[in-house]
Protein backbone atom coordinates (compact mmCIF):
# COMPACT_ATOMS: atom_id res chain seq x y z
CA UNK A 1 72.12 94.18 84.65
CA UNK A 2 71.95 90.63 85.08
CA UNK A 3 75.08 88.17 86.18
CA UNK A 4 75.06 86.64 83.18
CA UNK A 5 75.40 89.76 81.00
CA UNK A 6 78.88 89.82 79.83
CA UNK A 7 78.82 93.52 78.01
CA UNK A 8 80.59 95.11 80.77
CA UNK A 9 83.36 93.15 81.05
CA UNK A 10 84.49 92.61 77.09
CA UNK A 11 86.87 94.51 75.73
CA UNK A 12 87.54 95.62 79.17
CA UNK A 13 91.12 97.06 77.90
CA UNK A 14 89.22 99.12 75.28
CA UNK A 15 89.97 98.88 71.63
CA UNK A 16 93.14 97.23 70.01
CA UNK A 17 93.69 100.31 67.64
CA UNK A 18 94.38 102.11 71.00
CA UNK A 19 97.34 100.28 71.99
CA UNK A 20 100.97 101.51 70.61
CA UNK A 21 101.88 99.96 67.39
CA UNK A 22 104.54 97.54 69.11
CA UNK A 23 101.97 96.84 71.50
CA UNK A 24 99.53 95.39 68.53
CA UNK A 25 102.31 93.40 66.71
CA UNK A 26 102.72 91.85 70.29
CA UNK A 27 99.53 90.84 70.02
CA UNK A 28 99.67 89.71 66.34
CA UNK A 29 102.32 87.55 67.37
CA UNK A 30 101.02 85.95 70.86
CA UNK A 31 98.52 84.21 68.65
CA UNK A 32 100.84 82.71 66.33
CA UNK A 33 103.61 79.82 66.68
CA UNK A 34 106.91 81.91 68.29
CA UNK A 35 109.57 81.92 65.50
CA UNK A 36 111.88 84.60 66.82
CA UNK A 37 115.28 83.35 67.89
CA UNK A 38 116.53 82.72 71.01
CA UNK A 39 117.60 84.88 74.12
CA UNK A 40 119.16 83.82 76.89
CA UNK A 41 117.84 85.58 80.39
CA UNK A 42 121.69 85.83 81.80
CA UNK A 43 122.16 88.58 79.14
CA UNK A 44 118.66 89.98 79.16
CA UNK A 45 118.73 90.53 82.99
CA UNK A 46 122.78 92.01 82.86
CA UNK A 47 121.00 94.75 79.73
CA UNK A 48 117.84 95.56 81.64
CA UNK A 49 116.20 94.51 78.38
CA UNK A 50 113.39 92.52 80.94
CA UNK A 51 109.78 93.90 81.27
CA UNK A 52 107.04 92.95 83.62
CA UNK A 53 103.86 92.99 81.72
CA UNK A 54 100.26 92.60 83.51
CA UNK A 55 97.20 90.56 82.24
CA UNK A 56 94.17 92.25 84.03
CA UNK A 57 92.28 89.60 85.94
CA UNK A 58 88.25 90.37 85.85
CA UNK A 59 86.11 89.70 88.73
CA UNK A 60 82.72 88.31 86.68
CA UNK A 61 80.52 88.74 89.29
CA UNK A 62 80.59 92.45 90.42
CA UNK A 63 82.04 93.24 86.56
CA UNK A 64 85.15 95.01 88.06
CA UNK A 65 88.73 94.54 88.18
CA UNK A 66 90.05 91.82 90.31
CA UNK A 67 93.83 92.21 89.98
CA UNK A 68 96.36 91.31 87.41
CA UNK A 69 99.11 88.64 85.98
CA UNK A 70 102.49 89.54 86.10
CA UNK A 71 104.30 87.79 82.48
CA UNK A 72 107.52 88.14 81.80
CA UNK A 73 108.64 89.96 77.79
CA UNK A 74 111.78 90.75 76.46
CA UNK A 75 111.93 94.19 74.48
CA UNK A 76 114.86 93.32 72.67
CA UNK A 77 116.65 96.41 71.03
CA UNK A 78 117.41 94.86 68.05
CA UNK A 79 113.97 91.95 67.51
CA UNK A 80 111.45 94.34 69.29
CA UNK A 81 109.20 92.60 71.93
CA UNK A 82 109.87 89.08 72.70
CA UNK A 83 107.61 86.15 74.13
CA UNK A 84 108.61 83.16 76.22
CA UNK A 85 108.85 80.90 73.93
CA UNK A 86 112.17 83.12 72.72
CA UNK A 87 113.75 82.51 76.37
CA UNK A 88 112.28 80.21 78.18
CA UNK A 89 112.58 76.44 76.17
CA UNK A 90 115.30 74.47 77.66
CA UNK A 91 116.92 76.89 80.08
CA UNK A 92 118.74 76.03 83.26
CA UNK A 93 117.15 75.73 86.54
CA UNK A 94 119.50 78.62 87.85
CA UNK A 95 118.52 80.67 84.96
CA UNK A 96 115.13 80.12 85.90
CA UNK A 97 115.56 81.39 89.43
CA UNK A 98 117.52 84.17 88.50
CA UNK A 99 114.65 85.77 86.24
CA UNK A 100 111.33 84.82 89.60
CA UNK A 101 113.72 86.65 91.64
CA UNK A 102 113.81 89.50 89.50
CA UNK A 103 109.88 89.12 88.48
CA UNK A 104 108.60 88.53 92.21
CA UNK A 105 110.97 91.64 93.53
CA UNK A 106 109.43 93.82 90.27
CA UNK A 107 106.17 92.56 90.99
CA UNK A 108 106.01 93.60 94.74
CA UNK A 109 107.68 96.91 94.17
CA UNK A 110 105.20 97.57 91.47
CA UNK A 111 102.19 97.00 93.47
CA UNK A 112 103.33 99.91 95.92
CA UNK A 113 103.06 101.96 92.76
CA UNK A 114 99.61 100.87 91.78
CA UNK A 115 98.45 101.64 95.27
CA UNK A 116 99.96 105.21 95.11
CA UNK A 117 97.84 105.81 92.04
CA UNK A 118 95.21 104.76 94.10
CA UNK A 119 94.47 100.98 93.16
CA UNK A 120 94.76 97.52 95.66
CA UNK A 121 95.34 94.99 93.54
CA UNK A 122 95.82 91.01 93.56
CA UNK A 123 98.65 90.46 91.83
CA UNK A 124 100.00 86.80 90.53
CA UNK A 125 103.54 85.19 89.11
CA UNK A 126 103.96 82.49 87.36
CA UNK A 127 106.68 80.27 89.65
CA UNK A 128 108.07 76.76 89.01
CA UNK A 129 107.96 74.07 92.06
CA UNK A 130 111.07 74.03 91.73
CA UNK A 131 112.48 77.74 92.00
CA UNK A 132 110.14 77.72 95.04
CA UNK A 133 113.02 75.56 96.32
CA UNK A 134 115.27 77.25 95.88
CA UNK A 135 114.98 81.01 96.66
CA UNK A 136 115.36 82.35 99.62
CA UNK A 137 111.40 83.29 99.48
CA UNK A 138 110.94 84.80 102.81
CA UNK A 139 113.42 86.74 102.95
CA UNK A 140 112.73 88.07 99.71
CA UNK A 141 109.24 88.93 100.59
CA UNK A 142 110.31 90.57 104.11
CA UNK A 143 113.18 93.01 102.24
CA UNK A 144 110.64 93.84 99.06
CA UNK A 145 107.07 93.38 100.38
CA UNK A 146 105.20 96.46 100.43
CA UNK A 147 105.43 98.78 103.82
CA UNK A 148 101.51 99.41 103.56
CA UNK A 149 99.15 97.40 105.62
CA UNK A 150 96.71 97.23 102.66
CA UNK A 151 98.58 94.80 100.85
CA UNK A 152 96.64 91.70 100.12
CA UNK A 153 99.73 89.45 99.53
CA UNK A 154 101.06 87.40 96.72
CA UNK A 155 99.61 84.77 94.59
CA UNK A 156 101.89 82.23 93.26
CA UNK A 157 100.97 80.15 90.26
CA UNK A 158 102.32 76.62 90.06
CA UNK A 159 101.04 74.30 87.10
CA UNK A 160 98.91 71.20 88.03
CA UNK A 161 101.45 69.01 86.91
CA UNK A 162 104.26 69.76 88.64
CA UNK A 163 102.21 69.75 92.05
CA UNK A 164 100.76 66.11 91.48
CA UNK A 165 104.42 65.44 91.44
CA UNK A 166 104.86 65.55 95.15
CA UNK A 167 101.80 66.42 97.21
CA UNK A 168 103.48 66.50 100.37
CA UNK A 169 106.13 68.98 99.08
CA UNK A 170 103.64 71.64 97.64
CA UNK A 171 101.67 71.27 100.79
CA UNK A 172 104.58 71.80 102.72
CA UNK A 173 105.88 75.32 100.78
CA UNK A 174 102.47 76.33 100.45
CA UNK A 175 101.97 76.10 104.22
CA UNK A 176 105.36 78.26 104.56
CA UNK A 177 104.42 80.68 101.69
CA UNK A 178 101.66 81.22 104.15
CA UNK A 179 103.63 82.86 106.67
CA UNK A 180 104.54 85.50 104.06
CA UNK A 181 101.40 86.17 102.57
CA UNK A 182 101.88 84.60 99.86
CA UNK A 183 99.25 82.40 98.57
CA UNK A 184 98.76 79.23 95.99
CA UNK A 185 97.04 79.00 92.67
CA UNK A 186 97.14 75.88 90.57
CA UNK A 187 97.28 76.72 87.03
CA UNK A 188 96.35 75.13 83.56
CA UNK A 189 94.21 72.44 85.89
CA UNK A 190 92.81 69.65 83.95
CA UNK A 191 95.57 69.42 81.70
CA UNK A 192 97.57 67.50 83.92
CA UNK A 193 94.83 64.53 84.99
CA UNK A 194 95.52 64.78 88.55
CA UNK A 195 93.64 62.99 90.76
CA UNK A 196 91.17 65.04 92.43
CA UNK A 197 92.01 63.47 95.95
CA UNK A 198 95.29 64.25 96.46
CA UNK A 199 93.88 68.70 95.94
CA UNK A 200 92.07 67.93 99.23
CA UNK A 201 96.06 67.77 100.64
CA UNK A 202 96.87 71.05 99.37
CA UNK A 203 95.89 74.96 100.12
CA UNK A 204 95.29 76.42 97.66
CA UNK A 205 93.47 79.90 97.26
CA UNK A 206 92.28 79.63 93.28
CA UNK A 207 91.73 76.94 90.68
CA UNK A 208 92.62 78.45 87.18
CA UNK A 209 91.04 76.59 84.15
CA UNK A 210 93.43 75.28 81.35
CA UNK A 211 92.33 77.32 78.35
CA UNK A 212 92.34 74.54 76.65
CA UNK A 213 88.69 73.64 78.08
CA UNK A 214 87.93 77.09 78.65
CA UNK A 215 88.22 77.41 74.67
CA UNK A 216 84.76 76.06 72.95
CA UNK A 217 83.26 75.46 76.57
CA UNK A 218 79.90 77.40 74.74
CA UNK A 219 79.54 74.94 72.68
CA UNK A 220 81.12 72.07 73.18
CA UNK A 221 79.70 69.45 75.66
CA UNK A 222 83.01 67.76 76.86
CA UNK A 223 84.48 71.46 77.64
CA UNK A 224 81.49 72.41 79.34
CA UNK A 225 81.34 69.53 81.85
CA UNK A 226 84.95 69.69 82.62
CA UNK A 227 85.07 73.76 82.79
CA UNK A 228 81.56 73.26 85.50
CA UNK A 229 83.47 70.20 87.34
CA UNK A 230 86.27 72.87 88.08
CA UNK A 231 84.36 75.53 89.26
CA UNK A 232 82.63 73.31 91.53
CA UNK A 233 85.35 71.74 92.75
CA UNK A 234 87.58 74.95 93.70
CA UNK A 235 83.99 76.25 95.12
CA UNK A 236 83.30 72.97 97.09
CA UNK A 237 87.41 73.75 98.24
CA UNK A 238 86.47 77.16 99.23
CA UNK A 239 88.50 78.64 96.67
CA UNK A 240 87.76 80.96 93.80
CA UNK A 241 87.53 79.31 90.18
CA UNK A 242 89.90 81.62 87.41
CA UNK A 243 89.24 80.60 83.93
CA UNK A 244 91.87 81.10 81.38
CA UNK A 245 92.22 82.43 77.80
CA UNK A 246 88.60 83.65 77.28
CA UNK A 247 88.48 84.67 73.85
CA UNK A 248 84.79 84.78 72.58
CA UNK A 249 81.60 86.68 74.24
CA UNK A 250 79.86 82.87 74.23
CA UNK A 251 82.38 81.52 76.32
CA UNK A 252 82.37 84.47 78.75
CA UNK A 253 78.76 83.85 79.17
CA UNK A 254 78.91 79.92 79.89
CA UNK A 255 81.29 80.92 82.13
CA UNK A 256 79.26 83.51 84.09
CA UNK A 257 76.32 81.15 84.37
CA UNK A 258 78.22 78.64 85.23
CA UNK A 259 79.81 80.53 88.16
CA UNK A 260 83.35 81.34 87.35
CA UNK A 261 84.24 83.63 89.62
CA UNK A 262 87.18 84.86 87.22
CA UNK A 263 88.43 85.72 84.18
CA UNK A 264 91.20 86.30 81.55
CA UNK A 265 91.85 86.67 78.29
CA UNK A 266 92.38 88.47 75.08
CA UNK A 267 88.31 89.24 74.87
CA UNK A 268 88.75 91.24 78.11
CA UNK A 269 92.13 92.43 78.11
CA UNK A 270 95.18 91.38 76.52
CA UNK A 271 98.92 91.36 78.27
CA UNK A 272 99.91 94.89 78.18
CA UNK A 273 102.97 96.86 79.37
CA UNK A 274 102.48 98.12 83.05
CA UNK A 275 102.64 101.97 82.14
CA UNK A 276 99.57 101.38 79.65
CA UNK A 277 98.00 99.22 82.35
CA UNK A 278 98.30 101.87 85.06
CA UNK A 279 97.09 104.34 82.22
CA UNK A 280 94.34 102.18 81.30
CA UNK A 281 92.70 101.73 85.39
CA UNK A 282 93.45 105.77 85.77
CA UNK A 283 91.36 106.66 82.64
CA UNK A 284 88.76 103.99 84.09
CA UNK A 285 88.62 105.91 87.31
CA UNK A 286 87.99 108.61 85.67
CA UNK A 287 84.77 107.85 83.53
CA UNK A 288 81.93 110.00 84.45
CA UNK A 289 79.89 107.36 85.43
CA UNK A 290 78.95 106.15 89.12
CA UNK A 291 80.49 102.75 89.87
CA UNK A 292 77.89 100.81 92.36
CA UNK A 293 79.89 100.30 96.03
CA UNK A 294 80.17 96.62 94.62
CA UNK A 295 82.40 97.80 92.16
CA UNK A 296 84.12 99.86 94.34
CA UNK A 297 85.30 97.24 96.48
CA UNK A 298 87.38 93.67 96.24
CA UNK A 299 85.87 90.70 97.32
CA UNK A 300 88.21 91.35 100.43
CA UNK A 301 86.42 94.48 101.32
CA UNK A 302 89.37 96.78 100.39
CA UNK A 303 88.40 99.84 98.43
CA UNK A 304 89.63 99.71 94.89
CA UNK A 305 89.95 102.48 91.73
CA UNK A 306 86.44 102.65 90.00
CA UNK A 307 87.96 100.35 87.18
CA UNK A 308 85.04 98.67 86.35
């Protein structure tokens, strides 16, 4: 099988008729504008009602699971599952700290129990600059991190925009995120026009490309360039190049010839629920089929489930 052959990574999560039928309204209504009211994450957090859902994260190359997106959803008792957009528009800064706490401590715990099912994976949050601020990181990561000296660390998503804000500063809590094995992505790039310069500053360990280009990049020329410019660019950084939001079988293949080394999206797998996630890589493991020992492994050497 070539490099370019995309068959064995769509649909990674199988068909949608599998899921649960919440599950598939979820995904009925991630692709259309968020109308459901409003819930604020104070009450949310005090009724438990917050769930940590994963995003698998393919590695294109060696066709086999690279590690996963943490997302924050709402299963509301009364309004069913609920997307950002519900609790997330013009919240507090201290509201927004309360729920990373809660979704970097969930997140660590739960990659102890992915490992105990017999999976190492990279697993990534969504953080604001700003939250970085202001919790107690560190300490966080020493009291929740996982005991076992497989763990790969953390990576931490910050947008382009807010880092163009203030080089200096994300250089400077990248440099201490470090420390705790935590690492930087910059997310949605392109959409924020930065200049290209000022990433030479900054650490970073992936480059994830806005959907925006990542959408049409088959096709159209202007998404093409700027989806190739990325990849370079995080390459020439020595970084790894994450596209976002693949949604077509073209686009997955412009990607993989142009050298993505990453991929999301509702083509490969949509955001699902961690129990159907960690039901999902153990009925992978278990296909009676031999996985190749480049599926077997992470690019960081460390043995993984046969998931791919």
């Amino acid at each position: 099988m070539s490099d370019s052959d995309p068959k064995e990574i769509q649909n990674w999560s199988g068909p949608i008729d599998d899921l649960a039928d919440e599950e598939r309204r979820f995904l009925v209504d991630s692709m259309s504008v968020e109308t459901r009211p409003r819930v604020a994450i104070g009450e949310a957090l005090r009724n438990h009602w917050f769930e940590i859902w994963y995003q698998p994260k393919i590695d294109l190359k060696r066709k086999c699971l690279a590690g996963a997106e943490a997302l924050a959803r709402i299963r509301h008792p009364k309004l069913g599952v609920l997307l950002p957009g519900s609790f997330l528009p013009d919240v507090d800064e201290d509201s927004v700290c309360e729920l990373a706490q809660h979704a970097l401590v969930a997140t660590l715990c739960d990659w102890t129990m992915f490992e105990e099912a017999g999976f190492n994976l990279h697993l990534a949050i969504n953080v604001p600059v700003g939250v970085l601020l202001k919790l107690p990181i560190p300490k966080l990561v020493a009291e929740y991190r996982p005991k076992s000296a497989r763990w790969p660390g953390l990576i931490v998503e910050v947008t382009e925009d807010q880092i163009v804000r203030d080089i200096a500063l994300a250089q400077k809590i990248a440099k201490q995120l470090q420390v705790s094995g935590i690492k930087i992505a910059i997310d949605d790039f392109g959409a924020g026009y930065s200049s290209l310069s000022s990433l030479r500053e900054l650490p970073f360990a992936e480059l994830k490309v806005d959907c925006s280009f990542v959408t049409g990049c088959s096709t159209e020329a202007t998404n093409a360039a700027i989806c190739q410019t990325a990849i370079d660019l995080a390459h020439r950084f020595g970084s790894a190049a994450v596209a976002e939001g693949v949604e077509t079988q073209a686009d997955l293949q412009a990607l993989m010839v142009m050298g993505c080394d990453f991929g999301q999206g509702v083509l490969i797998a949509p955001p699902m629920p961690k129990e159907r996630f960690l039901s999902l890589l153990r009925q992978r493991m278990n296909k009676p089929r031999a996985a190749s020992p480049q599926q077997a492994m992470q690019p960081g050497g460390k043995p993984v489930g046969r998931v791919a």
